[in-house]
Protein backbone atom coordinates (compact mmCIF):
# COMPACT_ATOMS: atom_id res chain seq x y z
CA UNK A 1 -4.39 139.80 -102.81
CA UNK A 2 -4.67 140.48 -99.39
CA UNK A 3 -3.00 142.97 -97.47
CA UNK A 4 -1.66 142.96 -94.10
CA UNK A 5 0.88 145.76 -91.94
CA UNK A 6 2.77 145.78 -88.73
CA UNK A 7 1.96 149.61 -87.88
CA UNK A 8 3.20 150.79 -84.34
CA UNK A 9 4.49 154.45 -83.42
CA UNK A 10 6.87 153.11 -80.83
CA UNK A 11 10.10 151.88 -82.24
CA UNK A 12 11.02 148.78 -80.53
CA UNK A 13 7.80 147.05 -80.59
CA UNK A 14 8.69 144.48 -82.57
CA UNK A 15 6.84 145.06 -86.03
CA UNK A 16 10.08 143.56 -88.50
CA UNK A 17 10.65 141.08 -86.09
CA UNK A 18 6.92 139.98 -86.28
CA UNK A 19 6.45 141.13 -90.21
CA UNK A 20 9.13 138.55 -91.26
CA UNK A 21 8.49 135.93 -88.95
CA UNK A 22 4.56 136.00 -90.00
CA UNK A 23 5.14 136.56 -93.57
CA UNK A 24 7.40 133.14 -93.33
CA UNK A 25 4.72 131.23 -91.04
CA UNK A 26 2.28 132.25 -94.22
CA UNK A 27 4.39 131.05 -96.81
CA UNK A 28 5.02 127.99 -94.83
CA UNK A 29 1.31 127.25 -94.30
CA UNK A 30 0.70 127.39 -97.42
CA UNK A 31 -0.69 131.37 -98.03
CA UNK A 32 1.25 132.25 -100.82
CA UNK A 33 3.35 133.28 -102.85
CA UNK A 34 3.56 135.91 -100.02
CA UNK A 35 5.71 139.07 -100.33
CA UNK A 36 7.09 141.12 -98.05
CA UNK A 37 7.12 144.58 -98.59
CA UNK A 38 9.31 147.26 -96.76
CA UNK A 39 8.26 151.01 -96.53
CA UNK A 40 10.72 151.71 -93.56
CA UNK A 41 13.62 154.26 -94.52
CA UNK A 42 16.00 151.77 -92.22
CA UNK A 43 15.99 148.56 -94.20
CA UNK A 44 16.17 146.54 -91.30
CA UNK A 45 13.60 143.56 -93.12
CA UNK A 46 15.80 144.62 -96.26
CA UNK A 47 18.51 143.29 -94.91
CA UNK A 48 16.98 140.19 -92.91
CA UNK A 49 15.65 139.47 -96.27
CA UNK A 50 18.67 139.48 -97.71
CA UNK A 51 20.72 136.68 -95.31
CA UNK A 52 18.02 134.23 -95.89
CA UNK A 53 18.79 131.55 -98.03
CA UNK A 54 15.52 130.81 -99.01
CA UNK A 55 13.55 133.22 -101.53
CA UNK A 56 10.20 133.10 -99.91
CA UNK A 57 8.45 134.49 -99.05
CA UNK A 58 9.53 137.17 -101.95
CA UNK A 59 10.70 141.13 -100.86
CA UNK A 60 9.86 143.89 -102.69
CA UNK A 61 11.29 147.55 -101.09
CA UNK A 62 9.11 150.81 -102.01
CA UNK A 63 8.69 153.97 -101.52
CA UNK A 64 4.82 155.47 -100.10
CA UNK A 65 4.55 157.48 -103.65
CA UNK A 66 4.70 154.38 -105.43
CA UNK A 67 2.65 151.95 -102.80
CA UNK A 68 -0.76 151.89 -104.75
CA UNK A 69 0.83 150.98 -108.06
CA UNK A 70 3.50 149.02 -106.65
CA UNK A 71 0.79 146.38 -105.15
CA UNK A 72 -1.05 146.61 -108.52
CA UNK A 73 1.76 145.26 -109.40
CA UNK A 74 2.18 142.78 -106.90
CA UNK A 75 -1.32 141.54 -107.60
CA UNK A 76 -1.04 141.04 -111.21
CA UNK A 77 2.00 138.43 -110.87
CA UNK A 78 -0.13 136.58 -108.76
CA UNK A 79 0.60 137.08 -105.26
CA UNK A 80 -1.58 136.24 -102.61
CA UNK A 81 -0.87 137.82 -99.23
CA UNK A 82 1.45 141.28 -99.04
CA UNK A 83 3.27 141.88 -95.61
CA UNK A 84 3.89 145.26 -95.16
CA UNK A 85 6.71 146.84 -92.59
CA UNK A 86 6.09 150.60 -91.86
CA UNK A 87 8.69 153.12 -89.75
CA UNK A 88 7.96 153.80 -86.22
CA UNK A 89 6.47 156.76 -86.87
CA UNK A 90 2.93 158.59 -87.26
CA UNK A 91 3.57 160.05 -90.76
CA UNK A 92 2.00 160.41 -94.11
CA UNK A 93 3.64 157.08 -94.75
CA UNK A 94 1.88 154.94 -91.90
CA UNK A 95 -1.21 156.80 -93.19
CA UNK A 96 -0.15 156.01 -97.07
CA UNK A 97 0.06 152.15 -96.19
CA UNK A 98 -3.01 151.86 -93.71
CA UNK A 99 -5.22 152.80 -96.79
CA UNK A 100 -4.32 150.38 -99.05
CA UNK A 101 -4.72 147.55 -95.59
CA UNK A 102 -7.15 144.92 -95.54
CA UNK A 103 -6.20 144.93 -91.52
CA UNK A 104 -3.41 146.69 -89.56
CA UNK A 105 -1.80 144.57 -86.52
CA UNK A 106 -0.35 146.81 -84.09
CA UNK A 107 2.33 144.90 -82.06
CA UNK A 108 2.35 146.39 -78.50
CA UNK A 109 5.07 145.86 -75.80
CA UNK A 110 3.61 145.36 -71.85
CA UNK A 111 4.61 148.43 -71.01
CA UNK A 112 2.90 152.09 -69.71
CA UNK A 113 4.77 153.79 -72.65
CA UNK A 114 4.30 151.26 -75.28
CA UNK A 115 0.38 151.56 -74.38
CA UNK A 116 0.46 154.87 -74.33
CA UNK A 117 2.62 155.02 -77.42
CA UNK A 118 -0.59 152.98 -79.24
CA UNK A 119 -3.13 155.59 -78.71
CA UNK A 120 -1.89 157.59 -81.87
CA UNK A 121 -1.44 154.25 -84.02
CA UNK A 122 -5.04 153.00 -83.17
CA UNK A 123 -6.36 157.29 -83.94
CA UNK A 124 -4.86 156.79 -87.46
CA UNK A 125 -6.33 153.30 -88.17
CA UNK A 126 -9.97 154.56 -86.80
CA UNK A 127 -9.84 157.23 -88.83
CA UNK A 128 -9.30 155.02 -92.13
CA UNK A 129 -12.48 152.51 -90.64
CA UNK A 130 -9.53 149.77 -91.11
CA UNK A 131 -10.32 146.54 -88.80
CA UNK A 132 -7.16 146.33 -86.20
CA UNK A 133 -6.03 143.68 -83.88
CA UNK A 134 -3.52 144.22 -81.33
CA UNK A 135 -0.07 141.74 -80.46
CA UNK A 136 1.32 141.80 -76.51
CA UNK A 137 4.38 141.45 -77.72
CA UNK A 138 8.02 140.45 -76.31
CA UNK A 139 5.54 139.80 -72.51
CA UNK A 140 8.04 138.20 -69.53
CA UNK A 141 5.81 134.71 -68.73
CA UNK A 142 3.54 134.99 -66.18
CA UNK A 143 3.93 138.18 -65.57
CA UNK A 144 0.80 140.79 -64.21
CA UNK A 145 1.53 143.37 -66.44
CA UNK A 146 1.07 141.01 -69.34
CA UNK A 147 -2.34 140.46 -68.52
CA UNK A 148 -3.05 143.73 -67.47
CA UNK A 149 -1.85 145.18 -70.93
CA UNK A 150 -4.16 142.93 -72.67
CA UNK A 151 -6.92 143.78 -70.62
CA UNK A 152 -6.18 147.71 -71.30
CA UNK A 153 -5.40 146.96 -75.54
CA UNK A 154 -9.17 145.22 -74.88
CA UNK A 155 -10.94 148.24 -74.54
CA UNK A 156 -9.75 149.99 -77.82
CA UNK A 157 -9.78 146.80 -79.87
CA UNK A 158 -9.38 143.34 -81.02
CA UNK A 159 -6.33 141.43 -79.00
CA UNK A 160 -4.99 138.45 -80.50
CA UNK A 161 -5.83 135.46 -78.19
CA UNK A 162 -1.89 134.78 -79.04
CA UNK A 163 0.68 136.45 -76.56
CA UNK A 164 4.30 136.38 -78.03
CA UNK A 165 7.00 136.18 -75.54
CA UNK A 166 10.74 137.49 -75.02
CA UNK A 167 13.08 135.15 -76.00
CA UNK A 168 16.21 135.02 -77.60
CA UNK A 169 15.93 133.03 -80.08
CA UNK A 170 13.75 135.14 -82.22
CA UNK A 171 16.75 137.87 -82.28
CA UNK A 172 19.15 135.10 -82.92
CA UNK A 173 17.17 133.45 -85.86
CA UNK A 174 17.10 136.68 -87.87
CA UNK A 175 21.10 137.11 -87.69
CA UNK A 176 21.64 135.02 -90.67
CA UNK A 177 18.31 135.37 -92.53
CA UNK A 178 16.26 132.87 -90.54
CA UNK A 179 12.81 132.45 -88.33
CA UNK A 180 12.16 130.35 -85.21
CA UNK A 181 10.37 127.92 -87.44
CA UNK A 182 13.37 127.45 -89.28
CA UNK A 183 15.87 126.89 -86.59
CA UNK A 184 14.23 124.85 -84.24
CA UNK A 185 10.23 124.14 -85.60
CA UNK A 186 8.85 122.67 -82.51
CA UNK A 187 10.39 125.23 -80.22
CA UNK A 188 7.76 127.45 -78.34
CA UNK A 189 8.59 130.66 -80.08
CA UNK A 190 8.07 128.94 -83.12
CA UNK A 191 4.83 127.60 -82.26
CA UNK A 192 3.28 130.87 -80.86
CA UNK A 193 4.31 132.19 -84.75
CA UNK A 194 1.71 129.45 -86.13
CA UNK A 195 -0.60 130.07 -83.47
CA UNK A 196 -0.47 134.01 -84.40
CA UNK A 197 -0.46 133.71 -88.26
CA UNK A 198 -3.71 131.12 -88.04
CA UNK A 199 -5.49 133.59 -85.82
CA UNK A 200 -4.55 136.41 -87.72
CA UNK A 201 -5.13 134.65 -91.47
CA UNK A 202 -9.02 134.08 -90.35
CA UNK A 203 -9.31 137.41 -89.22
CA UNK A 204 -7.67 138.83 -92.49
CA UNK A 205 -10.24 136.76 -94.68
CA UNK A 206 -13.37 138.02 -92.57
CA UNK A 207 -11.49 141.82 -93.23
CA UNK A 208 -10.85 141.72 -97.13
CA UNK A 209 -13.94 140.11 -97.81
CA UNK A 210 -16.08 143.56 -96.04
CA UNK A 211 -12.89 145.78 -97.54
CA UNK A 212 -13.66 147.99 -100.21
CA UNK A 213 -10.08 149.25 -102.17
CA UNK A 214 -9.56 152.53 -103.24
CA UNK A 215 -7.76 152.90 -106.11
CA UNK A 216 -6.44 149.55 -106.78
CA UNK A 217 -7.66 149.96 -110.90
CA UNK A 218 -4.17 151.56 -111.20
CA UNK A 219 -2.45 150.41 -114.59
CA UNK A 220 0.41 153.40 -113.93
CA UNK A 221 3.53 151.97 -115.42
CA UNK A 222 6.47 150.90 -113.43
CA UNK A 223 9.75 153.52 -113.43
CA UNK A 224 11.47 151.39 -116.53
CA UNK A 225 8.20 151.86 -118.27
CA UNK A 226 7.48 147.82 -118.05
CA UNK A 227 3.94 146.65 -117.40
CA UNK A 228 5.17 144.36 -114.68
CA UNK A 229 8.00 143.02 -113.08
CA UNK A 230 9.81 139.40 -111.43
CA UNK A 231 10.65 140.28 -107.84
CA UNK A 232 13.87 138.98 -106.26
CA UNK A 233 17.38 139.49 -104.57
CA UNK A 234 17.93 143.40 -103.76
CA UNK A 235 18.64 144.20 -107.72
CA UNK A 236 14.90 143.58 -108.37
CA UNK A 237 13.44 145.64 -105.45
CA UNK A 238 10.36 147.40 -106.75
CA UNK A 239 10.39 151.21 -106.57
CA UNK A 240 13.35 153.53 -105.18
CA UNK A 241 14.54 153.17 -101.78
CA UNK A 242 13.55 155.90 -99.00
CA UNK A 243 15.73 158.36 -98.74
């Protein structure tokens, strides 16, 4: 299985927005089964997840003391790509989830702050040796500074070749559940999703295949002492919820 987060210390940058929509442009493309899984103590993919009418890509909420056995878990039913959401924070959570990573994708608004703000994201992924690439996300079109922040992400990492722009319809789509690609498939939003997740799926293979996991041998036991278990609608989520 491999293993992809949206890690960013500044809130705002877009990482749910970009988790879900990727995790569906996977599932679509034919990746899967893909889950999503939430480690954010806000829920907000929790509950996108749970407007959408359609059950893929699957959700699964845990918490970062049960993340290792959690994807063991994961793994053995048979998924094939985990999307993980983390809280806009530097913690022992982002650090928790970055070690388990195939690849971290740190989404990145054209901003001063939001480039300062990745400094301590890209510290923390260094210091696992995890490959990174970095998203200009929600740019204005044609605008310098979008360029400009590429050109400054260049120097401390990979930069997807993909720029994702501000536009409405990607907050709209998730009201009730939904992606770009679901509400309008040949809308540009929708294609700079494919573009992103095709970029980002070859660089994800060339990651887990020169990834070494630590500790995924786990056979811990879930909480109700089962082996393994389905994963569905918000009764099934794995593991307890962040306080």
């Amino acid at each position: 299985m491999r293993v992809m987060a949206f890690a960013s210390q500044k809130g705002g940058s877009g990482k749910t927005t970009l988790s879900g929509h990727v995790a569906v442009a996977a599932q679509r493309a034919g990746a899967g089964p893909v889950v999503l899984v939430d480690t954010d103590p806000q829920g907000s993919l929790s509950d996108w997840w749970n407007e959408r009418a359609d059950p893929a890509p699957a959700f699964a909420r845990t918490s970062i003391s049960r993340l290792i056995s959690d994807l063991d878990d994961l793994r053995s039913q048979g998924f094939k790509l985990a999307v993980i959401d983390t809280p806009p924070a530097i913690t022992m959570a982002i650090q928790s989830v970055v070690a388990v990573c195939d690849m971290v994708v740190i989404p990145t608004r054209p901003s001063p702050h939001d480039l300062r703000a990745a400094g301590a994201t890209v510290d923390l992924v260094d210091r696992a040796g995890k490959p990174l690439v970095f998203v200009v996300n929600a740019a204005t079109p044609r605008a310098r500074i979008t360029a400009d922040a590429a050109v400054a992400l260049s120097q401390h990492g990979t930069v997807a070749p993909v720029t994702m722009h501000q536009r409405t319809d990607f907050a709209a789509s998730m009201i009730d559940g939904r992606t770009v690609m679901e509400v309008n498939a040949q809308s540009k939003s929708a294609r700079e999703v494919e573009t992103l997740w095709t970029y980002l799926h070859d660089r994800l293979e060339r990651c887990h295949r020169r990834t070494i996991f630590n500790g995924r041998t786990s056979t811990r036991p879930l909480a109700n002492g089962t082996a393994s278990r389905s994963f569905g609608r918000k009764s099934d989520h794995i593991g307890t919820p962040i306080a």
